[in-house]
C-alpha atoms as a PDB file:
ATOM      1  CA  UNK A   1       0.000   0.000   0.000  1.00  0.00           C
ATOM      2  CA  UNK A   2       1.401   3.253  -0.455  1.00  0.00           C
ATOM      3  CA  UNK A   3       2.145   5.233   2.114  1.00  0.00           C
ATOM      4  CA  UNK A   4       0.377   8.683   1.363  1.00  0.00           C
ATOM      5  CA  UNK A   5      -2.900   6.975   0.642  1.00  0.00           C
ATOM      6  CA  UNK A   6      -4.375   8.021   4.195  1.00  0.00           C
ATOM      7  CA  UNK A   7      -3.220  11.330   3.389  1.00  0.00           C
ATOM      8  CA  UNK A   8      -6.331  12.038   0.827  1.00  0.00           C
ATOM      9  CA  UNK A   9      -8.827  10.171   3.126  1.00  0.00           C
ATOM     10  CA  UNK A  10      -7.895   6.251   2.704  1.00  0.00           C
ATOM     11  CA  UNK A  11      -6.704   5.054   6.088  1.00  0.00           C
ATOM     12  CA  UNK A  12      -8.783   2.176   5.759  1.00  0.00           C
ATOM     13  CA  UNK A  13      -6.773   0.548   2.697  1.00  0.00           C
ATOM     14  CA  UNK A  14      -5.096  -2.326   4.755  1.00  0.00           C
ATOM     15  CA  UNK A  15      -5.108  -5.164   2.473  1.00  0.00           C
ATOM     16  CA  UNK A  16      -4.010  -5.572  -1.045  1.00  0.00           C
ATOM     17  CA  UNK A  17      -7.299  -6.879  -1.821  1.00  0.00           C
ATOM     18  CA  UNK A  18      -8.633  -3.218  -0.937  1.00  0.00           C
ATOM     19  CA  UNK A  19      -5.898  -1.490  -3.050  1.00  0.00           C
ATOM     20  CA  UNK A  20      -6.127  -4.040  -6.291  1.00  0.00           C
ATOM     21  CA  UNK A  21     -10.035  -2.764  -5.765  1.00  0.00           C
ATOM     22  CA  UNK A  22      -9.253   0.729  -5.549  1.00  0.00           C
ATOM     23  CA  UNK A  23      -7.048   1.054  -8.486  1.00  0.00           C
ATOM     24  CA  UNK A  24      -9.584  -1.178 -10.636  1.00  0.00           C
ATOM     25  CA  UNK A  25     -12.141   1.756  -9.525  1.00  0.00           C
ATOM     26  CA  UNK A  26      -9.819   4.486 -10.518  1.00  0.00           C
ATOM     27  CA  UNK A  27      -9.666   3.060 -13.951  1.00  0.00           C
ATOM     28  CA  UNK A  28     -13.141   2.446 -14.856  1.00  0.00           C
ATOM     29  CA  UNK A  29     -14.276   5.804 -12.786  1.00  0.00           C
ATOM     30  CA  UNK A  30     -11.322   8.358 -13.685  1.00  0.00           C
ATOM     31  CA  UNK A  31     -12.479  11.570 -14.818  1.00  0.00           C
ATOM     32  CA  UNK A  32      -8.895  12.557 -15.801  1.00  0.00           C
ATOM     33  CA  UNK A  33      -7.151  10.042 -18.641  1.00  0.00           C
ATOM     34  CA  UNK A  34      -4.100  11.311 -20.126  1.00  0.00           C
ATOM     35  CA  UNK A  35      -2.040   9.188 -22.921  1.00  0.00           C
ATOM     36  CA  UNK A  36       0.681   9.561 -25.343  1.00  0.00           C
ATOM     37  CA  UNK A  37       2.674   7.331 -27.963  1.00  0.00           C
ATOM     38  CA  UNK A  38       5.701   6.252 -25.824  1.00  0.00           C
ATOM     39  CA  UNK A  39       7.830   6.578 -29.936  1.00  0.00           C
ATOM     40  CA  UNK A  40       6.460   6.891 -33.237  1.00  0.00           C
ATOM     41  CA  UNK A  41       7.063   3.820 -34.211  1.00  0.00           C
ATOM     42  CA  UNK A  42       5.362   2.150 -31.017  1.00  0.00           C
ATOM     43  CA  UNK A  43       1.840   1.679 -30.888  1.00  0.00           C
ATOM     44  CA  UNK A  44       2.352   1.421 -26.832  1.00  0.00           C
ATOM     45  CA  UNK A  45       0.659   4.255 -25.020  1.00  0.00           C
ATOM     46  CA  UNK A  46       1.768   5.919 -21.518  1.00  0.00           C
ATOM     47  CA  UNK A  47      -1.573   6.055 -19.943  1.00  0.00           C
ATOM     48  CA  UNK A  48      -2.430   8.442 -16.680  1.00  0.00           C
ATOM     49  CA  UNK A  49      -5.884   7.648 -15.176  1.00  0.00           C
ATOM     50  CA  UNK A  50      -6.857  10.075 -12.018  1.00  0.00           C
ATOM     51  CA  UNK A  51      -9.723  10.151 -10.197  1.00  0.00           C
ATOM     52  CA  UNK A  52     -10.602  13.222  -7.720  1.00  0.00           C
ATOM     53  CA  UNK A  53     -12.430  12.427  -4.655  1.00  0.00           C
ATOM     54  CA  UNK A  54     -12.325  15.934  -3.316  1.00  0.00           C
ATOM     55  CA  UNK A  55     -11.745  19.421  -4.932  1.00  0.00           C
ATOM     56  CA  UNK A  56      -7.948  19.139  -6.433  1.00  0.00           C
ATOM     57  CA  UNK A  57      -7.544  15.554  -4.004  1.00  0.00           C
ATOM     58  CA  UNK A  58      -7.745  12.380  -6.100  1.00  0.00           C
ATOM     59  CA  UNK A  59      -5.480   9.280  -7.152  1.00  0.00           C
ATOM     60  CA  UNK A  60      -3.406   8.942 -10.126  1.00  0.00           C
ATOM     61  CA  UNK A  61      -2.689   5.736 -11.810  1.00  0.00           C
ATOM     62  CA  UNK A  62       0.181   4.772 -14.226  1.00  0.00           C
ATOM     63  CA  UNK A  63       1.001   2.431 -16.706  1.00  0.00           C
ATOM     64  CA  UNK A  64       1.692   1.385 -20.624  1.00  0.00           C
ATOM     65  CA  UNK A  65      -1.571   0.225 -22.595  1.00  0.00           C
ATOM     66  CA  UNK A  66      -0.792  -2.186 -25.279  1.00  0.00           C
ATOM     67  CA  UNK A  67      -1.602  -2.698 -28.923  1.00  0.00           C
ATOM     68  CA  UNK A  68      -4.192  -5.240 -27.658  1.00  0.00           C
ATOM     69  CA  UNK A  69      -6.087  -1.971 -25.615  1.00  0.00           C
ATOM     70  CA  UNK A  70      -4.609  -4.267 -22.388  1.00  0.00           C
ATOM     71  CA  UNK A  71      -3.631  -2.075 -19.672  1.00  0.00           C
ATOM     72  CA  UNK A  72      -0.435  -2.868 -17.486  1.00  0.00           C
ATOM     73  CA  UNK A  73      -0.357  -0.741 -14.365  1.00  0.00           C
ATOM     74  CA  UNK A  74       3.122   0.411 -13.208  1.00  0.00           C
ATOM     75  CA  UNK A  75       2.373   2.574 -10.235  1.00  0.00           C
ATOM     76  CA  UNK A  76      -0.154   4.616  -8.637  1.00  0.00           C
ATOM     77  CA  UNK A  77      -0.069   7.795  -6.311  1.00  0.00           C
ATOM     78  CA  UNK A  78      -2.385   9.555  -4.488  1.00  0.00           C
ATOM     79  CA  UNK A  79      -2.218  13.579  -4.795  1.00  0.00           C
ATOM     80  CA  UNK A  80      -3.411  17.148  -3.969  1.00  0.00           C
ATOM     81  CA  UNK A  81      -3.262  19.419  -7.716  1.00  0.00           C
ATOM     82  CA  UNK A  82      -1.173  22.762  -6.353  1.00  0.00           C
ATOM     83  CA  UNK A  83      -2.802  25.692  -6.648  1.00  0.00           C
ATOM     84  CA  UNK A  84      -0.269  28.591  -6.623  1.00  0.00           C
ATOM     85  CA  UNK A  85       3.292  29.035  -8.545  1.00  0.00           C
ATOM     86  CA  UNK A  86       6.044  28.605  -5.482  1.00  0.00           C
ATOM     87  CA  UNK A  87       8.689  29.045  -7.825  1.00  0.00           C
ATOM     88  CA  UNK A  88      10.182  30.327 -11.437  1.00  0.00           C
ATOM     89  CA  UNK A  89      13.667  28.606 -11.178  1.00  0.00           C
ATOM     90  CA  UNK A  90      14.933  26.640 -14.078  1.00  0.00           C
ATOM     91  CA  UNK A  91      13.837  23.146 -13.017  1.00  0.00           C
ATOM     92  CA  UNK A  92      15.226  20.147 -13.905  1.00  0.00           C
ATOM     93  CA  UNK A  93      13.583  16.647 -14.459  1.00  0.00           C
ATOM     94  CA  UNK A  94      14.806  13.287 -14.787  1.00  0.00           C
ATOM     95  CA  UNK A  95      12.986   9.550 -14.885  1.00  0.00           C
ATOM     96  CA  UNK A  96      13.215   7.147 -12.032  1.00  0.00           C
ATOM     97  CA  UNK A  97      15.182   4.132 -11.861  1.00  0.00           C
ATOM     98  CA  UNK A  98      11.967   2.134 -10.174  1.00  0.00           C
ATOM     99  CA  UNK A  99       9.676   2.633 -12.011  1.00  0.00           C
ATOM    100  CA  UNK A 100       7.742   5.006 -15.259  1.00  0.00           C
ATOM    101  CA  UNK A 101       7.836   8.104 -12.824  1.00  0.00           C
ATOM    102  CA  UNK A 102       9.210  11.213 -13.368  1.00  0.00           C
ATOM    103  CA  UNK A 103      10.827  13.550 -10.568  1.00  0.00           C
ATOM    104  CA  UNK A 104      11.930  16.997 -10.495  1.00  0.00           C
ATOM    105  CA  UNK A 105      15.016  19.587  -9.042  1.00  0.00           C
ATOM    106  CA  UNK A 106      14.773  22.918  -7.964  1.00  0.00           C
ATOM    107  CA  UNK A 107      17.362  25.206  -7.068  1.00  0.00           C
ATOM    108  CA  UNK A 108      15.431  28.212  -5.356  1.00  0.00           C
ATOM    109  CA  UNK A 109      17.359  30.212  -3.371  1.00  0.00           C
ATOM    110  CA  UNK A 110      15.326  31.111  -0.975  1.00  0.00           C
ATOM    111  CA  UNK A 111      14.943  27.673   0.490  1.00  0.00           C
ATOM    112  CA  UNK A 112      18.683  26.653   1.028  1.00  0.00           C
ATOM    113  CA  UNK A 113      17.968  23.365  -0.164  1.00  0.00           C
ATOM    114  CA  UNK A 114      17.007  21.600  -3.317  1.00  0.00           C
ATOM    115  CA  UNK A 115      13.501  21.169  -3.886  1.00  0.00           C
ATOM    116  CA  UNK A 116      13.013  17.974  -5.510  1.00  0.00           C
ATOM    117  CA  UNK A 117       9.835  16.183  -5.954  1.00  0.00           C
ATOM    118  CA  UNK A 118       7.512  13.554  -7.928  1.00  0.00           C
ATOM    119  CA  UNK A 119       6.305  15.126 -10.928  1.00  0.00           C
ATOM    120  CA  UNK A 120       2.753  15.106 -11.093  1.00  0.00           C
ATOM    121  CA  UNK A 121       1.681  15.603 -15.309  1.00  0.00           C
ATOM    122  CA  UNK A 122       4.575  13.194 -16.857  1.00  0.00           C
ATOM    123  CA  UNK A 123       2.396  12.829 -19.666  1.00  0.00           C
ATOM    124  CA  UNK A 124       2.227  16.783 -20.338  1.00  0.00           C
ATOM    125  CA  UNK A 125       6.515  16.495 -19.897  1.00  0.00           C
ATOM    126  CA  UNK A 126       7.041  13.796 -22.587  1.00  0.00           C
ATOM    127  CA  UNK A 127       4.169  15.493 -24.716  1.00  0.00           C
ATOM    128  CA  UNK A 128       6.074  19.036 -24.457  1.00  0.00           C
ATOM    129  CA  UNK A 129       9.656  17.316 -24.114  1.00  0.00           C
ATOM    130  CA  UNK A 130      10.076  15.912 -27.662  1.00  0.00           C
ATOM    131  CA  UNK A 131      13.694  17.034 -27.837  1.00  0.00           C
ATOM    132  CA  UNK A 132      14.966  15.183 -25.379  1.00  0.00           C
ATOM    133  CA  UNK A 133      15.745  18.494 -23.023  1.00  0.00           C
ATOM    134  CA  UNK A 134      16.293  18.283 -19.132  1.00  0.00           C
ATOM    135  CA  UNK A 135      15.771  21.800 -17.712  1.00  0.00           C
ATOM    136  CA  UNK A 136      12.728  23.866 -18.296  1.00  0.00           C
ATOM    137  CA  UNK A 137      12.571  27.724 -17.073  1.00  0.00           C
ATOM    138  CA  UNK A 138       8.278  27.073 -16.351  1.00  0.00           C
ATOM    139  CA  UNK A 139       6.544  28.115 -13.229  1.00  0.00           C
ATOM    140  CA  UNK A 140       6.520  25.126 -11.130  1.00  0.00           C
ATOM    141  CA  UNK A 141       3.286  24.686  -8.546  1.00  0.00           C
ATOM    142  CA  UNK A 142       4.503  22.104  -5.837  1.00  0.00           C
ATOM    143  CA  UNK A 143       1.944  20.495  -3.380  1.00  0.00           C
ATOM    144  CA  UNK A 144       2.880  18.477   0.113  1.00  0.00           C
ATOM    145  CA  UNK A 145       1.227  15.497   1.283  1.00  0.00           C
ATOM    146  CA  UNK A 146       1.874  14.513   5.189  1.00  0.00           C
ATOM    147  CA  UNK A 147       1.081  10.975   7.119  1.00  0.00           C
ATOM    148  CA  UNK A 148       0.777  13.048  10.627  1.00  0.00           C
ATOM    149  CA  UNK A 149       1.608  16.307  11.771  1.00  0.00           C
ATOM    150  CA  UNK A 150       0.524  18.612  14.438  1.00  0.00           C
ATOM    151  CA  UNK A 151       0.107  22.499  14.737  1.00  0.00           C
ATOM    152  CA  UNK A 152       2.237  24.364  16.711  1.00  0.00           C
ATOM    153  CA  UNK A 153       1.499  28.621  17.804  1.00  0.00           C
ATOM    154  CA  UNK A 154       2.948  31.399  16.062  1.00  0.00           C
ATOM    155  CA  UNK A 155       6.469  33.079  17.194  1.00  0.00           C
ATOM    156  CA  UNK A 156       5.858  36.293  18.226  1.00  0.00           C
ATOM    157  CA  UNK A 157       7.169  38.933  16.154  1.00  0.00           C
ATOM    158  CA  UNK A 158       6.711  42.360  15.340  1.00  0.00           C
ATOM    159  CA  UNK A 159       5.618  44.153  12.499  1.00  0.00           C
ATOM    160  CA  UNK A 160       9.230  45.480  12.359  1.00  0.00           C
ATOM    161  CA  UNK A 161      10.941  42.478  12.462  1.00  0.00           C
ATOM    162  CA  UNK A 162       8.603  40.770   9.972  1.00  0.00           C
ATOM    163  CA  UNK A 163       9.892  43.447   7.402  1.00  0.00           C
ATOM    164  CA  UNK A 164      13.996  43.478   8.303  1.00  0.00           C
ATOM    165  CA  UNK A 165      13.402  39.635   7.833  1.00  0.00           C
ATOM    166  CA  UNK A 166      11.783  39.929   4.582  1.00  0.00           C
ATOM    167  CA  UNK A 167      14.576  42.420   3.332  1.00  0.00           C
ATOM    168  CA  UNK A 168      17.327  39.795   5.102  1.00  0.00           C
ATOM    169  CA  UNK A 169      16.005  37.189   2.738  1.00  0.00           C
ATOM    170  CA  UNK A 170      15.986  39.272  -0.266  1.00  0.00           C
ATOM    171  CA  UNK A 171      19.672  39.948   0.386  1.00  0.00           C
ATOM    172  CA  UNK A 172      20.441  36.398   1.058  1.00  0.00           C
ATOM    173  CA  UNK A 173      19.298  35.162  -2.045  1.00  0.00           C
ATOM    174  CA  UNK A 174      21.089  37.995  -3.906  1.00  0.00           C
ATOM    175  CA  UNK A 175      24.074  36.663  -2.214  1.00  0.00           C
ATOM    176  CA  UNK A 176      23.489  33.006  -2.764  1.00  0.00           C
ATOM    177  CA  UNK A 177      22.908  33.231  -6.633  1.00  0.00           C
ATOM    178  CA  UNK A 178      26.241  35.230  -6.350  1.00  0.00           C
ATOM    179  CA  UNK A 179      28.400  32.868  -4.496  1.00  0.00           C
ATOM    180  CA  UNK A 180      27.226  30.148  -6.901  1.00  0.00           C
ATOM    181  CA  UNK A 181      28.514  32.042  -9.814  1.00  0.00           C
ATOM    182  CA  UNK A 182      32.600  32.083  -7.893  1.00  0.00           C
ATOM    183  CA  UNK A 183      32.108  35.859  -6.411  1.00  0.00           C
ATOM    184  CA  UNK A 184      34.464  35.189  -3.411  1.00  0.00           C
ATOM    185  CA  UNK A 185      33.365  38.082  -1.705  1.00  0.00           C
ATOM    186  CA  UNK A 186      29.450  36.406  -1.482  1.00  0.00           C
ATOM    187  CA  UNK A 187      31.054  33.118  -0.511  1.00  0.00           C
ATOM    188  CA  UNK A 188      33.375  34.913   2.093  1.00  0.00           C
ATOM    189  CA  UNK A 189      29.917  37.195   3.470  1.00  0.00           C
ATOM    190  CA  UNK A 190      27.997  33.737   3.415  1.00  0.00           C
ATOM    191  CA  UNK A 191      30.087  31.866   5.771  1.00  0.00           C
ATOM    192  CA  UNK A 192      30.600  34.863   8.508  1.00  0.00           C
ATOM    193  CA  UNK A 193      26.373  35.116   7.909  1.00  0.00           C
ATOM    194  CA  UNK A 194      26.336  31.295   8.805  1.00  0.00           C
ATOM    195  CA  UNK A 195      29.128  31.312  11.694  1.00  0.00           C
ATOM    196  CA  UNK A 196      27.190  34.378  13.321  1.00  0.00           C
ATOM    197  CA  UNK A 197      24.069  33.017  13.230  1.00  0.00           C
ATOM    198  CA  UNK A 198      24.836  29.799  14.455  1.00  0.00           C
ATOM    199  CA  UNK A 199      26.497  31.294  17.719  1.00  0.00           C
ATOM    200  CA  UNK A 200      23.455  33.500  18.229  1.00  0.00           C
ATOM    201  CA  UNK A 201      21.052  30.604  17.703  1.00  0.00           C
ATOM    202  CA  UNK A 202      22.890  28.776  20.553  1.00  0.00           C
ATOM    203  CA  UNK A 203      22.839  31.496  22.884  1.00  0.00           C
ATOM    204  CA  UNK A 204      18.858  32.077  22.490  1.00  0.00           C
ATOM    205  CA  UNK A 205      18.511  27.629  22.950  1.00  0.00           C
ATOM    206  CA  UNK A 206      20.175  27.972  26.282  1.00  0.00           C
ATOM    207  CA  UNK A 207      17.082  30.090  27.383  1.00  0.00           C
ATOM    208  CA  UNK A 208      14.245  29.270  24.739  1.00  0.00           C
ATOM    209  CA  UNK A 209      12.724  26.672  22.956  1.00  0.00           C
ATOM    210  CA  UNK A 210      13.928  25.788  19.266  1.00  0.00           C
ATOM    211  CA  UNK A 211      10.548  26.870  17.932  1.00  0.00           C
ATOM    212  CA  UNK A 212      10.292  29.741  19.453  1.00  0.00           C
ATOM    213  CA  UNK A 213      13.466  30.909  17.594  1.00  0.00           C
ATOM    214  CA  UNK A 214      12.718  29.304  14.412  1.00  0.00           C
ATOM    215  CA  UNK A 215       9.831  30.819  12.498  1.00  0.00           C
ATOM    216  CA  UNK A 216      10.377  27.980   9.441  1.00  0.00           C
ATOM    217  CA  UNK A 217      12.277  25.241   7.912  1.00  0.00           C
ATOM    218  CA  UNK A 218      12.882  23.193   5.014  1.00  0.00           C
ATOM    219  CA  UNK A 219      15.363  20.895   5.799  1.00  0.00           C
ATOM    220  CA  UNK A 220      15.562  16.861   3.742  1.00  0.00           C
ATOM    221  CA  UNK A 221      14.127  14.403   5.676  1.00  0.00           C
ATOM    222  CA  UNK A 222      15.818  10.560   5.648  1.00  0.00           C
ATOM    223  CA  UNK A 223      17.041   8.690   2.706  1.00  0.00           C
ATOM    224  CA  UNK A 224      13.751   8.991   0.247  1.00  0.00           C
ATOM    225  CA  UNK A 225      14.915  12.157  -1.818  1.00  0.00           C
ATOM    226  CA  UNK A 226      11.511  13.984  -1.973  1.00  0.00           C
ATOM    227  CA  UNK A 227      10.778  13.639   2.038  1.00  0.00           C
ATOM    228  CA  UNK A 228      11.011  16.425   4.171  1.00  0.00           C
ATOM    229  CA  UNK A 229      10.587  17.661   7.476  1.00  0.00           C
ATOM    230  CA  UNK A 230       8.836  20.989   7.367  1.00  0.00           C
ATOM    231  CA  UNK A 231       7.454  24.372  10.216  1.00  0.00           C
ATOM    232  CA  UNK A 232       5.424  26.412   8.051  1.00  0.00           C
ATOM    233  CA  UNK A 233       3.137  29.152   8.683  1.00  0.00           C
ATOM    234  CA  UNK A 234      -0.684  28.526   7.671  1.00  0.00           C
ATOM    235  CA  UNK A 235      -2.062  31.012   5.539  1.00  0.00           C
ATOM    236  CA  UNK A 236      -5.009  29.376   5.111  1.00  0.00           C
ATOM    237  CA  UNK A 237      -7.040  26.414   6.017  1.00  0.00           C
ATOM    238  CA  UNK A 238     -10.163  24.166   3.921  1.00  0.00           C
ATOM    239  CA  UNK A 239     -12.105  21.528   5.013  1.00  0.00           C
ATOM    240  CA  UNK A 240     -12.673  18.830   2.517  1.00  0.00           C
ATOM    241  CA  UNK A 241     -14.726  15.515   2.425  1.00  0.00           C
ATOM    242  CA  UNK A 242     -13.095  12.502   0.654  1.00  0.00           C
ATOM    243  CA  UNK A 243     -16.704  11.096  -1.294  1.00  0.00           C
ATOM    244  CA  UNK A 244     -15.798   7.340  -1.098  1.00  0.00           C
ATOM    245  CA  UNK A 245     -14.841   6.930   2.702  1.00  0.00           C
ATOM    246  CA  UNK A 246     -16.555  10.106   4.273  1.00  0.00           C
ATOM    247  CA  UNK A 247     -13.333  10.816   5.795  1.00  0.00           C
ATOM    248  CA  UNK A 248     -11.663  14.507   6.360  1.00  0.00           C
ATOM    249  CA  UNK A 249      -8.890  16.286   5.142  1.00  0.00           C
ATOM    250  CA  UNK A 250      -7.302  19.359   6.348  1.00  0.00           C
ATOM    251  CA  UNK A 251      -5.813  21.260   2.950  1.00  0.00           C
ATOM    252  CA  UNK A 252      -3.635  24.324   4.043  1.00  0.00           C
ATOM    253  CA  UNK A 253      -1.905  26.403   2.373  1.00  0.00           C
ATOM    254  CA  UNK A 254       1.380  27.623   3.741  1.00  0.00           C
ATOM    255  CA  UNK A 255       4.538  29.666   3.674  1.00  0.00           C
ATOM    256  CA  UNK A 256       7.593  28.069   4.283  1.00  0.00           C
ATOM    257  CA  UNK A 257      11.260  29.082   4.206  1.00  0.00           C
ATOM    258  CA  UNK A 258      10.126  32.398   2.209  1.00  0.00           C
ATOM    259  CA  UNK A 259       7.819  29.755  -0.581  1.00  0.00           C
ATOM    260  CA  UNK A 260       4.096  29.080  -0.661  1.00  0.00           C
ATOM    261  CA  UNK A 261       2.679  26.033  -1.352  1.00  0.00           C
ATOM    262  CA  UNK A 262      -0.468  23.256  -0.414  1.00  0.00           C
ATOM    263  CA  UNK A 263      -0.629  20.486   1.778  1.00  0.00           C
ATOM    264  CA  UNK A 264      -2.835  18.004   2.946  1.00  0.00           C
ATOM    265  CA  UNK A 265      -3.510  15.503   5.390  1.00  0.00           C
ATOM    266  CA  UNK A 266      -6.269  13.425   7.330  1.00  0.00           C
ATOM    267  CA  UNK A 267      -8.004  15.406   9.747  1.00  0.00           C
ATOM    268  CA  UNK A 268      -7.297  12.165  12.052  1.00  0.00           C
ATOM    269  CA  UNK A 269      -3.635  12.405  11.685  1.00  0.00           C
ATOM    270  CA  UNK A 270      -3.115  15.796  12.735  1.00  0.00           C
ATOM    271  CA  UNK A 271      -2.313  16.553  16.281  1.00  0.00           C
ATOM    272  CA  UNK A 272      -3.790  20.009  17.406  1.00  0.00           C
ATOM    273  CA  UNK A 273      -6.338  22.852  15.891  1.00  0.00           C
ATOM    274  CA  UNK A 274      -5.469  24.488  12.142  1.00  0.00           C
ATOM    275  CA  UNK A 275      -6.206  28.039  12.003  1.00  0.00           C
ATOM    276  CA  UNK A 276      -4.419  30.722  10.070  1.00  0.00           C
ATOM    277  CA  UNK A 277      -1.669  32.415  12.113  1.00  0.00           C
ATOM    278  CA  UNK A 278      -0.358  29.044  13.131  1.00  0.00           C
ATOM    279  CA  UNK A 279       2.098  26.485  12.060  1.00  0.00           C
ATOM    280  CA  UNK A 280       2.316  23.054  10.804  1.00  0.00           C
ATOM    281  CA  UNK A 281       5.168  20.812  11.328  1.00  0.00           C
ATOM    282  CA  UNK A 282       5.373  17.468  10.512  1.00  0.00           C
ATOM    283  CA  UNK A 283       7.080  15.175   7.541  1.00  0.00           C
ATOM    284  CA  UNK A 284       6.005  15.859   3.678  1.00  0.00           C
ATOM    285  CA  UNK A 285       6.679  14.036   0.795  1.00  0.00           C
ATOM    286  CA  UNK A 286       6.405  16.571  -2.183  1.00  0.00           C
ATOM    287  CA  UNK A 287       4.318  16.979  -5.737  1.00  0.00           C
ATOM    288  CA  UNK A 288       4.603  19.150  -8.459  1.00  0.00           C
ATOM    289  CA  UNK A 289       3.230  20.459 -11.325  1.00  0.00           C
ATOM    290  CA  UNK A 290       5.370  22.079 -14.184  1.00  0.00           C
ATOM    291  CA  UNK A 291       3.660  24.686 -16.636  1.00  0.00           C
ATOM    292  CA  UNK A 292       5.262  23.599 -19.886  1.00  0.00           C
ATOM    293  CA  UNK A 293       3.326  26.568 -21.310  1.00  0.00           C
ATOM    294  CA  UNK A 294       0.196  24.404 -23.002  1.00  0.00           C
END
């Protein structure tokens, strides 16, 4: 079973009678079915069925469908569609060894890491992608989906502060995209930056609580490359019924490590209250979307 499933409303898939059932009913229900000619001189088709059982919640199922019309599933995923562009990096996007997925690599720097995750329209890639090219400079929409979580309460900052953090960041990123291009004097101002603020983080811990200090984070989480553990500011919070279990989900939208993007999880696996002015933390695995410009 895959692990996210609960995440759109099926905790109850515990057998792999239930999920050979569910992905049979994603097939013969999906209102989504994407296909395209794997060469032109194959008659084999890439085939994406997806089936929402919420607004923009739904599973996605993957696989090659033969000359014979026979259809061979590969893999399935459950998903939330993002709503809003988090970034307008050059992205880059490369198959998976496992199986007929497709992930993708960010370099934003305003996250300090790279954001990669599973690419959500592979069929609109390899439609768009005829040329064989591996970065694309296309808005990119990314989406989170968490097992458990819980809800933590806002730092308390000022007005003030909000903005000389906002301008901090803008600088930083200035700095970053410089230092990655050899200016020694970027690299040189990075690594005082880091040493400073590491001494003045352990100062405040000797008194404080880490979150109370730490407004966000981004940071990789374990060996699974698109896994990561996340404190993000909710911006916004929706209710949503999955139609097939009657089960819950909490989809927020949040800002995190100077990004915005949306997450979801069951309302059962979430530890704590969800309103806007608070903050998530928990583990994600991300989703995107690429705008190949269609």
């Amino acid at each position: 079973m895959h692990s996210y499933l609960k995440s759109v409303g099926f905790s109850q898939i515990n057998s792999k009678e239930d999920e050979e059932k569910l992905v049979n009913e994603i097939i013969r229900y999906a209102n989504k079915k994407s296909m395209i000619s794997l060469s032109p001189m194959s008659t084999t088709q890439y085939v994406e069925y997806s089936y929402d059982v919420a607004p923009y919640l739904g599973v996605t199922v993957r696989g090659q469908l033969d000359d014979q019309e026979v259809f061979h599933m590969d893999h399935y995923f459950p998903y939330l569609k993002p709503r809003v562009v988090t970034s307008t990096e050059e992205v880059f996007i490369g198959k998976k060894s496992d199986n007929d997925s497709y992930g993708g690599l960010c370099e934003d720097y305003r996250i300090g890491v790279s954001l990669i995750f599973h690419l959500q329209n592979a069929v609109d890639y390899l439609r768009f992608n005829r040329s064989g090219e591996e970065s694309f400079s296309c808005p990119t929409k990314i989406a989170a989906l968490a097992s458990e979580g819980r809800i933590l309460f806002p730092t308390l900052k000022t007005a003030d502060e909000v903005m000389t953090a906002n301008e901090e960041t803008k600088q930083y990123a200035k700095m970053v995209a410089a230092a990655r291009k050899g200016d020694q004097e970027a690299i040189d101002h990075l690594a005082i930056k880091e040493i400073d603020e590491y001494s003045a983080v352990n100062d405040r811990m000797k008194k404080e609580d880490v979150f109370s200090i730490v407004d966000t984070s981004f940071a990789p989480y374990g060996m699974e490359s698109e896994l990561y553990r996340i404190v993000g500011i909710i911006l916004s919070v929706e209710e949503r019924i999955n139609q097939k279990t009657s089960e819950m989900i909490y989809v927020m939208q949040l800002y995190c490590n100077h990004i915005v993007f949306d997450l979801c999880i069951n309302a059962k696996n979430l530890l704590g209250v969800p309103e806007k002015g608070r903050r998530f933390r928990g583990i994600v695995w991300l989703q995107g979307q690429i705008d190949f410009g269609r």
